[in-house]
N, C-alpha and C. Protein backbone atom coordinates (compact mmCIF):
# COMPACT_ATOMS: atom_id res chain seq x y z
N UNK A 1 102.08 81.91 115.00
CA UNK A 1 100.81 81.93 114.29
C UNK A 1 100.80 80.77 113.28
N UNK A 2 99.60 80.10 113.58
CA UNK A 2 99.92 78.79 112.30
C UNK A 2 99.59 78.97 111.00
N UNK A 3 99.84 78.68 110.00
CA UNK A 3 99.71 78.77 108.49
C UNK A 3 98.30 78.55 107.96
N UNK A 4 97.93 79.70 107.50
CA UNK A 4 96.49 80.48 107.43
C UNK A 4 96.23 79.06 106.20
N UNK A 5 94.66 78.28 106.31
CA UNK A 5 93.88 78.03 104.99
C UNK A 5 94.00 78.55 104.56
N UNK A 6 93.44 77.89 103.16
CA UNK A 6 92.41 79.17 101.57
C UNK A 6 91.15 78.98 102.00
N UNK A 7 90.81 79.85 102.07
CA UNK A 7 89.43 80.16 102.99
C UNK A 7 88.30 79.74 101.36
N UNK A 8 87.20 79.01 101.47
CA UNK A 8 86.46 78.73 102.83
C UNK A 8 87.37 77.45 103.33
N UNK A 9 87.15 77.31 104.96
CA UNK A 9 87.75 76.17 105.95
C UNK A 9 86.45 75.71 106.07
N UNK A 10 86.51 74.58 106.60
CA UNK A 10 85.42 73.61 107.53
C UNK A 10 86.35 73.22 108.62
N UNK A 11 85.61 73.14 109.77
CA UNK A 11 86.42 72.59 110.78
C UNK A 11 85.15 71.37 111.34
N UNK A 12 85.68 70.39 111.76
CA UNK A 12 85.26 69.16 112.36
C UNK A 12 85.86 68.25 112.82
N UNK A 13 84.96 67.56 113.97
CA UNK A 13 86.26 66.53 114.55
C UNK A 13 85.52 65.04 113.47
N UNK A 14 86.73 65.11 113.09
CA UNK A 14 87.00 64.05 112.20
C UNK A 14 86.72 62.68 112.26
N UNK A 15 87.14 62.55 113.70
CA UNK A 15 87.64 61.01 114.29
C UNK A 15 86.35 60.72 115.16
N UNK A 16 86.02 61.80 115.89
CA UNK A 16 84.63 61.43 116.47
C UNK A 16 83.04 61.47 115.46
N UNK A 17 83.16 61.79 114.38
CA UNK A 17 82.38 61.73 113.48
C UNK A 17 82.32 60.24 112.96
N UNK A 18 83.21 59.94 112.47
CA UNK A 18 83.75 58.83 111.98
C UNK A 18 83.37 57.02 113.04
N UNK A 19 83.27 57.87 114.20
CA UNK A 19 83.01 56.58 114.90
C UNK A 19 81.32 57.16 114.84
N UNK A 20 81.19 57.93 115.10
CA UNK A 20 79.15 58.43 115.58
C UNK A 20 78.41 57.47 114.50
N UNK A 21 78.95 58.43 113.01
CA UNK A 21 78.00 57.75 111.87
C UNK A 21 78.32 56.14 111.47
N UNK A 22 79.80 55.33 111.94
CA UNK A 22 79.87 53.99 111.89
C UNK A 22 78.54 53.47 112.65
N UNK A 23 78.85 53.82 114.15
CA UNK A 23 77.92 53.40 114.95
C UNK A 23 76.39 53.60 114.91
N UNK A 24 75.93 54.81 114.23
CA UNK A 24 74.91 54.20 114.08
C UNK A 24 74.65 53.78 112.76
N UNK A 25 75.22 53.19 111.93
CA UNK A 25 74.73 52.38 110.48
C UNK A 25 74.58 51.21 110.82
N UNK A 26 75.60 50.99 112.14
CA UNK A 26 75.97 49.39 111.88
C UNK A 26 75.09 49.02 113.49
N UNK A 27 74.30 50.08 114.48
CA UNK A 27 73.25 49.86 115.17
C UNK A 27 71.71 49.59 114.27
N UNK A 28 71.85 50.60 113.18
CA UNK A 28 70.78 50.61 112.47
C UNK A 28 70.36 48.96 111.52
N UNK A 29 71.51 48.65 111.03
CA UNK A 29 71.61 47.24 110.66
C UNK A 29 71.49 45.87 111.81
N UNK A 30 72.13 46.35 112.22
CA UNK A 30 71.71 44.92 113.62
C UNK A 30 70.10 45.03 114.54
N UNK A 31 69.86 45.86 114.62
CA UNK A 31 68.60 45.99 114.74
C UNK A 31 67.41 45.41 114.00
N UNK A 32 67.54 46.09 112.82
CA UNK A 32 67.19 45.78 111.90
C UNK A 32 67.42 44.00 110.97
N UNK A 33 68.56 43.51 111.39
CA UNK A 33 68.75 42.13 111.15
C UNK A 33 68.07 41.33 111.86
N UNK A 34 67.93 42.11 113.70
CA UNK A 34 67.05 41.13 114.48
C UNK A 34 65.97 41.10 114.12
N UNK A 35 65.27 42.26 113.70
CA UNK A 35 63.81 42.14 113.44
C UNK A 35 63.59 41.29 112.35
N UNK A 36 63.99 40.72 111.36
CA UNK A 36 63.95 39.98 110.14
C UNK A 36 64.45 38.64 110.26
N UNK A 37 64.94 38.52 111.55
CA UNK A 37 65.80 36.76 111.70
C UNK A 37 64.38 36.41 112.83
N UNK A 38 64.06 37.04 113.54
CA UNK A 38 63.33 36.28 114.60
C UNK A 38 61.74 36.25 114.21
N UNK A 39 61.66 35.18 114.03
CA UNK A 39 60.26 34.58 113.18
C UNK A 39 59.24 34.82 113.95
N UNK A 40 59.58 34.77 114.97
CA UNK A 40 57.90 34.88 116.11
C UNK A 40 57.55 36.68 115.90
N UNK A 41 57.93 37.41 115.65
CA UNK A 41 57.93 38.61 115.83
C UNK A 41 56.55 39.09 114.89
N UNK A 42 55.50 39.87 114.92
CA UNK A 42 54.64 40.48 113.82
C UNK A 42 54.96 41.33 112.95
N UNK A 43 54.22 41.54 111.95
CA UNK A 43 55.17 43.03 111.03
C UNK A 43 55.08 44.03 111.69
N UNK A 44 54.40 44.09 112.44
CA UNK A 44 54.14 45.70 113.73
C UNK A 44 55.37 45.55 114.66
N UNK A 45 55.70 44.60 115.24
CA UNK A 45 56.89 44.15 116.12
C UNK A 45 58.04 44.49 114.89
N UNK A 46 58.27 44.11 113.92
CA UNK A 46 59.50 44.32 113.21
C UNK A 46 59.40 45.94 112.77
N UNK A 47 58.16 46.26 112.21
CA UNK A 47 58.41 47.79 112.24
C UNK A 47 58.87 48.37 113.19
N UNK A 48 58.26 47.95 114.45
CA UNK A 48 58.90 48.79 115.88
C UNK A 48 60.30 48.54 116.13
N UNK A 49 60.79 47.88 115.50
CA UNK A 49 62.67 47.71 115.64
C UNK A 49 62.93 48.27 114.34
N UNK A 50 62.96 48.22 113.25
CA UNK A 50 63.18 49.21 112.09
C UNK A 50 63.15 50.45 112.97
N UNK A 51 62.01 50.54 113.03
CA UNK A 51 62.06 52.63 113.36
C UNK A 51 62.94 52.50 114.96
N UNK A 52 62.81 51.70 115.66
CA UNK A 52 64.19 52.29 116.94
C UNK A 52 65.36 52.15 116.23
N UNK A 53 65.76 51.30 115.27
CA UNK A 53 67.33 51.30 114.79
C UNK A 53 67.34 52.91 114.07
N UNK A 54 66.22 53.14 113.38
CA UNK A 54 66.35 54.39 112.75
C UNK A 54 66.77 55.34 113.34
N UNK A 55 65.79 55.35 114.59
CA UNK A 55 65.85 56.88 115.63
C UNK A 55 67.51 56.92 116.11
N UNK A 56 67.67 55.75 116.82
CA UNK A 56 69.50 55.90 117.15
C UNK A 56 69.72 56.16 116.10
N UNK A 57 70.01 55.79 114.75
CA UNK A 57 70.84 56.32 113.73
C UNK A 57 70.91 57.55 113.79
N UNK A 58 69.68 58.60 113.92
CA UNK A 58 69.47 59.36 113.68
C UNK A 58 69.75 60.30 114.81
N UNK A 59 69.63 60.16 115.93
CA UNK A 59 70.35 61.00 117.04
C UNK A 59 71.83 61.04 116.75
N UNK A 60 72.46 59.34 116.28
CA UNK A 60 73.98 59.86 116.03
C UNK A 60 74.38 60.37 115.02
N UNK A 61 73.20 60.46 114.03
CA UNK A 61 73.99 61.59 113.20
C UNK A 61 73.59 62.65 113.11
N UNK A 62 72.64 63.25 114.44
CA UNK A 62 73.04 64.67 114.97
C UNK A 62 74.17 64.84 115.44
N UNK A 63 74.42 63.74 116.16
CA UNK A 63 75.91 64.31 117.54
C UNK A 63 76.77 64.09 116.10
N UNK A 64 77.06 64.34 114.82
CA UNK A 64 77.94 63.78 113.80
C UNK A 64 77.87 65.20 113.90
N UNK A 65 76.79 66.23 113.30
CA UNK A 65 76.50 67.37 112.24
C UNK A 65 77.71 68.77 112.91
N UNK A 66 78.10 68.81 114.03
CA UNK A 66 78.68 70.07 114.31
C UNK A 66 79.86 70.34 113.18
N UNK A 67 79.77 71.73 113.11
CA UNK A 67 81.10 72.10 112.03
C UNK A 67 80.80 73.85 112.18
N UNK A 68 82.26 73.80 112.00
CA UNK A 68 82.41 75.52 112.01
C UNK A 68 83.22 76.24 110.36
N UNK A 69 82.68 76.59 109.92
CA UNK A 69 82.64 77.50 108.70
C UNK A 69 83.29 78.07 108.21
N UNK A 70 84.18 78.73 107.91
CA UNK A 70 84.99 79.89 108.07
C UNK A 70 85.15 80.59 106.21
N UNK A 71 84.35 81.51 105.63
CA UNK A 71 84.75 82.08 104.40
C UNK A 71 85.33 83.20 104.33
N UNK A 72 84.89 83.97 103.43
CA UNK A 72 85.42 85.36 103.42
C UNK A 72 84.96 86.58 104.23
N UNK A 73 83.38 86.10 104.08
CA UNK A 73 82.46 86.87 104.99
C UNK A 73 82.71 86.78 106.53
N UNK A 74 82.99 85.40 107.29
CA UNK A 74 82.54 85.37 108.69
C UNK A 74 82.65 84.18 108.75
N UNK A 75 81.82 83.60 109.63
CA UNK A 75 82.06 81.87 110.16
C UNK A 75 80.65 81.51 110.29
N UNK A 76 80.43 80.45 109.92
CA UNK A 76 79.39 79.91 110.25
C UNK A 76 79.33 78.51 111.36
N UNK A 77 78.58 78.70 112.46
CA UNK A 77 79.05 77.95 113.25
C UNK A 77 77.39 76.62 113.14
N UNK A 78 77.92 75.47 112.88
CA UNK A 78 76.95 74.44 113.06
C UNK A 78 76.72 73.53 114.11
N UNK A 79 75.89 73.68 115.25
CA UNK A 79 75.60 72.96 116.36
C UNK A 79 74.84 71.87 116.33
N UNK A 80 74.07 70.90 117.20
CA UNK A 80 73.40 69.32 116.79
C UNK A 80 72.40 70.14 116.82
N UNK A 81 71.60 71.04 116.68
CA UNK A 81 70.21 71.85 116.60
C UNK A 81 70.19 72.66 116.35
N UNK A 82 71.29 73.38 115.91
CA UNK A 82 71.15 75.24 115.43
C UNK A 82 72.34 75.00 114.49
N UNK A 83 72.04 76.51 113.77
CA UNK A 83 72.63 77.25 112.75
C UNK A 83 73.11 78.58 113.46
N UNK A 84 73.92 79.05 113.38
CA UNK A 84 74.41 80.44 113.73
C UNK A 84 75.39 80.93 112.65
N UNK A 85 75.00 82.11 111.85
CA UNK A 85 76.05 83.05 111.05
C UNK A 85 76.80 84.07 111.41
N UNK A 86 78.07 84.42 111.67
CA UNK A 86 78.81 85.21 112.22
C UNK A 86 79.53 86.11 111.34
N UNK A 87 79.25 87.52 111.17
CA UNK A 87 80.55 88.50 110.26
C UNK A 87 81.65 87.80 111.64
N UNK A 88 82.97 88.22 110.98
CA UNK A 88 84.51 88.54 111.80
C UNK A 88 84.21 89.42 112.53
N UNK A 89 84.17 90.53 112.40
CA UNK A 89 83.94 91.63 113.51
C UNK A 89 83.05 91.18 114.22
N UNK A 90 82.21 89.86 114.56
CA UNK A 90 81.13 90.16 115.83
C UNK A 90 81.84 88.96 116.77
N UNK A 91 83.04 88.31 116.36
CA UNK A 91 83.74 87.52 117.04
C UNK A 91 85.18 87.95 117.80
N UNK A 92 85.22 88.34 118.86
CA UNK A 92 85.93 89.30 119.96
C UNK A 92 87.36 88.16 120.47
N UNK A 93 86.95 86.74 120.30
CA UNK A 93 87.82 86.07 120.72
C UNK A 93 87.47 85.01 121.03
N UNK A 94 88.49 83.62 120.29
CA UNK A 94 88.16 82.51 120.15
C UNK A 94 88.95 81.37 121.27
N UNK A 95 88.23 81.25 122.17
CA UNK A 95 88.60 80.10 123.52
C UNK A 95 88.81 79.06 123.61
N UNK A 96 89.75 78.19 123.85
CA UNK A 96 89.72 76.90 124.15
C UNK A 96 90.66 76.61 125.16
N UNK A 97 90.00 76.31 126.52
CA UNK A 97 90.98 76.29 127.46
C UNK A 97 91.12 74.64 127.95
N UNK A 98 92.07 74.63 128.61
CA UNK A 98 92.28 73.44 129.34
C UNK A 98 91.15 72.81 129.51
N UNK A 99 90.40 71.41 129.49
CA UNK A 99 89.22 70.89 130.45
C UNK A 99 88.29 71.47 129.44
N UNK A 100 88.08 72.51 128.15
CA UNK A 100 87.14 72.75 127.74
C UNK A 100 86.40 71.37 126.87
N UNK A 101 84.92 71.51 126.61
CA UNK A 101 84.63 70.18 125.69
C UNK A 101 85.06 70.48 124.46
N UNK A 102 84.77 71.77 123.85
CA UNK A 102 84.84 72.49 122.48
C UNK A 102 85.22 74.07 122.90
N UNK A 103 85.21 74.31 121.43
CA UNK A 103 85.59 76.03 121.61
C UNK A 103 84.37 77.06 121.82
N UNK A 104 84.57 78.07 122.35
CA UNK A 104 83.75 79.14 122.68
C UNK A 104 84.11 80.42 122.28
N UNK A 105 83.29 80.59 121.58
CA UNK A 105 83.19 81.97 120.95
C UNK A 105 83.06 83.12 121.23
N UNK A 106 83.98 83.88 121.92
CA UNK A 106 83.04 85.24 122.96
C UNK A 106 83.02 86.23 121.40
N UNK A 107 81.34 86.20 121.66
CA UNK A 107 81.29 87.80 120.67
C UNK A 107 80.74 88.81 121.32
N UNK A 108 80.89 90.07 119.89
CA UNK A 108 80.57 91.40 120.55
C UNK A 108 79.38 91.73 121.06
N UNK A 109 78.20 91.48 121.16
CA UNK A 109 77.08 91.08 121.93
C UNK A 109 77.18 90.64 123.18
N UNK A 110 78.03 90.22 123.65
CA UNK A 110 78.52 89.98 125.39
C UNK A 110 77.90 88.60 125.53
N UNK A 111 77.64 87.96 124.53
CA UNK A 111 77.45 86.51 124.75
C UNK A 111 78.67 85.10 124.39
N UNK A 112 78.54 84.11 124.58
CA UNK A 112 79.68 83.28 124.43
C UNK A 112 78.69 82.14 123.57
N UNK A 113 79.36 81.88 122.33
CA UNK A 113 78.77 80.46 121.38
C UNK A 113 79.30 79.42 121.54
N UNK A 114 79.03 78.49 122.18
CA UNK A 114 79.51 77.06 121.66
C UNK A 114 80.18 76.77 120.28
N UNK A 115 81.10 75.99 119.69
CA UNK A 115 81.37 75.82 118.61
C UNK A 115 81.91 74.44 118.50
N UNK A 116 80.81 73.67 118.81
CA UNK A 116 80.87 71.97 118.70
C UNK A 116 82.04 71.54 117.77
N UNK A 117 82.10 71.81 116.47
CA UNK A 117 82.74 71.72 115.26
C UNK A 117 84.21 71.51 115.77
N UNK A 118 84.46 72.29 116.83
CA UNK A 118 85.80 72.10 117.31
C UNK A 118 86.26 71.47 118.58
N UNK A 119 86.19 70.23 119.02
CA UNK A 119 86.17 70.06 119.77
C UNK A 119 87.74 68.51 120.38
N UNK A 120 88.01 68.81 121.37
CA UNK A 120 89.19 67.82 121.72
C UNK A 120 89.16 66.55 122.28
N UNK A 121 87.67 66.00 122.10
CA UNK A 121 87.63 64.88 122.75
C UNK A 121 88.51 63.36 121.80
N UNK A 122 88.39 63.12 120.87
CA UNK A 122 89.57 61.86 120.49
C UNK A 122 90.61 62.84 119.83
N UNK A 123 90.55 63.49 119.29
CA UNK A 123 91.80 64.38 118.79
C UNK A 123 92.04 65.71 119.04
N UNK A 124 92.69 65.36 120.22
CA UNK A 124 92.80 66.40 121.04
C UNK A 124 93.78 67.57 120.42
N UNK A 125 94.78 67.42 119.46
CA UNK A 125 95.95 67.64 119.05
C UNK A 125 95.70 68.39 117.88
N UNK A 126 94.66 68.17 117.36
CA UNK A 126 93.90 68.26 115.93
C UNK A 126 93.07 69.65 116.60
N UNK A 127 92.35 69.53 117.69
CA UNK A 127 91.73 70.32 118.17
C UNK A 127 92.12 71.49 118.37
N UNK A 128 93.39 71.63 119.16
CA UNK A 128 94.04 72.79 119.51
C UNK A 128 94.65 73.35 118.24
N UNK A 129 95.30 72.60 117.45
CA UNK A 129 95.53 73.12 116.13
C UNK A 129 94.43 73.99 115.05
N UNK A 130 93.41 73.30 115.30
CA UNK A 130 92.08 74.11 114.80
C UNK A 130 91.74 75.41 115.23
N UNK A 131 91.72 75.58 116.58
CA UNK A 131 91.57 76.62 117.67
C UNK A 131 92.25 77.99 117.14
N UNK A 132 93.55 77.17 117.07
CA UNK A 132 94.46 78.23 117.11
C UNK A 132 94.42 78.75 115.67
N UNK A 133 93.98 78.95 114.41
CA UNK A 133 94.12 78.58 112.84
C UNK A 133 92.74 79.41 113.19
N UNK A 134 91.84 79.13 114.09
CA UNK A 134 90.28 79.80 113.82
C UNK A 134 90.61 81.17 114.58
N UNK A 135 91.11 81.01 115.48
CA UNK A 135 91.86 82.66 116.59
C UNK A 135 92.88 83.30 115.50
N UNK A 136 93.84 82.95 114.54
CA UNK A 136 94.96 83.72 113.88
C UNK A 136 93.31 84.07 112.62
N UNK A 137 92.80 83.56 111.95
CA UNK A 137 91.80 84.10 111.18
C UNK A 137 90.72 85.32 111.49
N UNK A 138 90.36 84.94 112.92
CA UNK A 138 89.60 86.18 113.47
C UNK A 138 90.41 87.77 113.41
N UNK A 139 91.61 86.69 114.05
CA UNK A 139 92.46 88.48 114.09
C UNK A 139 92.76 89.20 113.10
N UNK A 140 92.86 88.39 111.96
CA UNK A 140 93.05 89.05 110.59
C UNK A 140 91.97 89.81 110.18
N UNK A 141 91.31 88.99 109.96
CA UNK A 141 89.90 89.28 109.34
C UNK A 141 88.94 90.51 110.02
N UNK A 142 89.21 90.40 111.34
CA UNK A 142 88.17 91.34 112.12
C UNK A 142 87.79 92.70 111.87
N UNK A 143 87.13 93.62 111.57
CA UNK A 143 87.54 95.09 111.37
C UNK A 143 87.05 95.58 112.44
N UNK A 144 86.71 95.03 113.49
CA UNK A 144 86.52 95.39 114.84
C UNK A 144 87.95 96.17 115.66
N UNK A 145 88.15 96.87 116.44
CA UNK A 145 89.01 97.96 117.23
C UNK A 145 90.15 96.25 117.65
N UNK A 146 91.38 96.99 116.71
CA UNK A 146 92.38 95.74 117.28
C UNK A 146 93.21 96.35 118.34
N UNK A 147 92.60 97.48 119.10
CA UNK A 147 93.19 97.16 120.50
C UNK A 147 92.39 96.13 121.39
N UNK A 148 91.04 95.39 120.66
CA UNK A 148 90.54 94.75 121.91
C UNK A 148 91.88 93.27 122.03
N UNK A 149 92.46 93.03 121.21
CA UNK A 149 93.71 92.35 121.13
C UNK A 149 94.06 92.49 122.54
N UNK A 150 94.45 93.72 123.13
CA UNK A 150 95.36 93.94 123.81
C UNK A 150 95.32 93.79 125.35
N UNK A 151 94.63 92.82 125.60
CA UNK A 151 93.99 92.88 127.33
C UNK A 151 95.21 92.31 128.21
């Protein structure tokens, strides 16, 4: 079992964040440089490259926003378009298998959550370490029947 946080945690991939929001500041700027270097262009033509450098910025720093939560209460899981709040007890068991993109959340509702926040694509190592730190927390925390442990 790995060595519990001080709760609250944040979980995020770090490294893929880190390149998303580079990339788009420094799309948002070159864009934006072309529209201001090339003289033939109108102010309607340079607005229309301002606002496309914007919009990419701004899609990549959706794909930036995922993060998963973790306080005293429950977890809060943050996706590129949703919010989801979770008590411990409504989280049955926390997945990350081989080939997965991110972790999956099976809760007691018989549904499964995405949990972007955790995911193994550049740090893969970081990932599974997270996984496993968010699964030893559930089990603690849960006041749900800890024979479901036992499958």
């Amino acid at each position: 079992m790995p060595d519990l946080p001080t709760l609250p945690v944040t979980f995020r991939p770090g490294r893929t964040r880190v390149v998303l929001l580079s990339a788009g500041a420094a799309i948002f700027v070159v864009i934006t440089a072309v529209a201001v270097l090339l003289e033939q262009l109108s102010s309607g033509e340079r607005l229309s490259f301002v606002l496309t450098g914007a919009l990419l910025c701004g899609v990549l720093l959706l794909l930036a926003r995922p993060k998963v939560v973790a306080d005293e209460t429950g977890v809060t899981v943050v996706n590129i378009a949703s919010r989801r709040r979770l008590d411990w007890a409504e989280i049955l068991r926390v997945n990350l298998r081989p080939g997965d993109p991110w972790v999956f959340l099976d809760l007691s509702d018989g549904t499964s959550l995405p949990a972007l926040g955790i995911q193994p694509g550049i740090a893969k190592q970081r990932a599974i370490e997270d996984a496993r730190t968010l699964r030893a927390l559930t089990e603690i925390r849960s006041t749900a029947d800890p024979e479901r442990h036992q499958d």
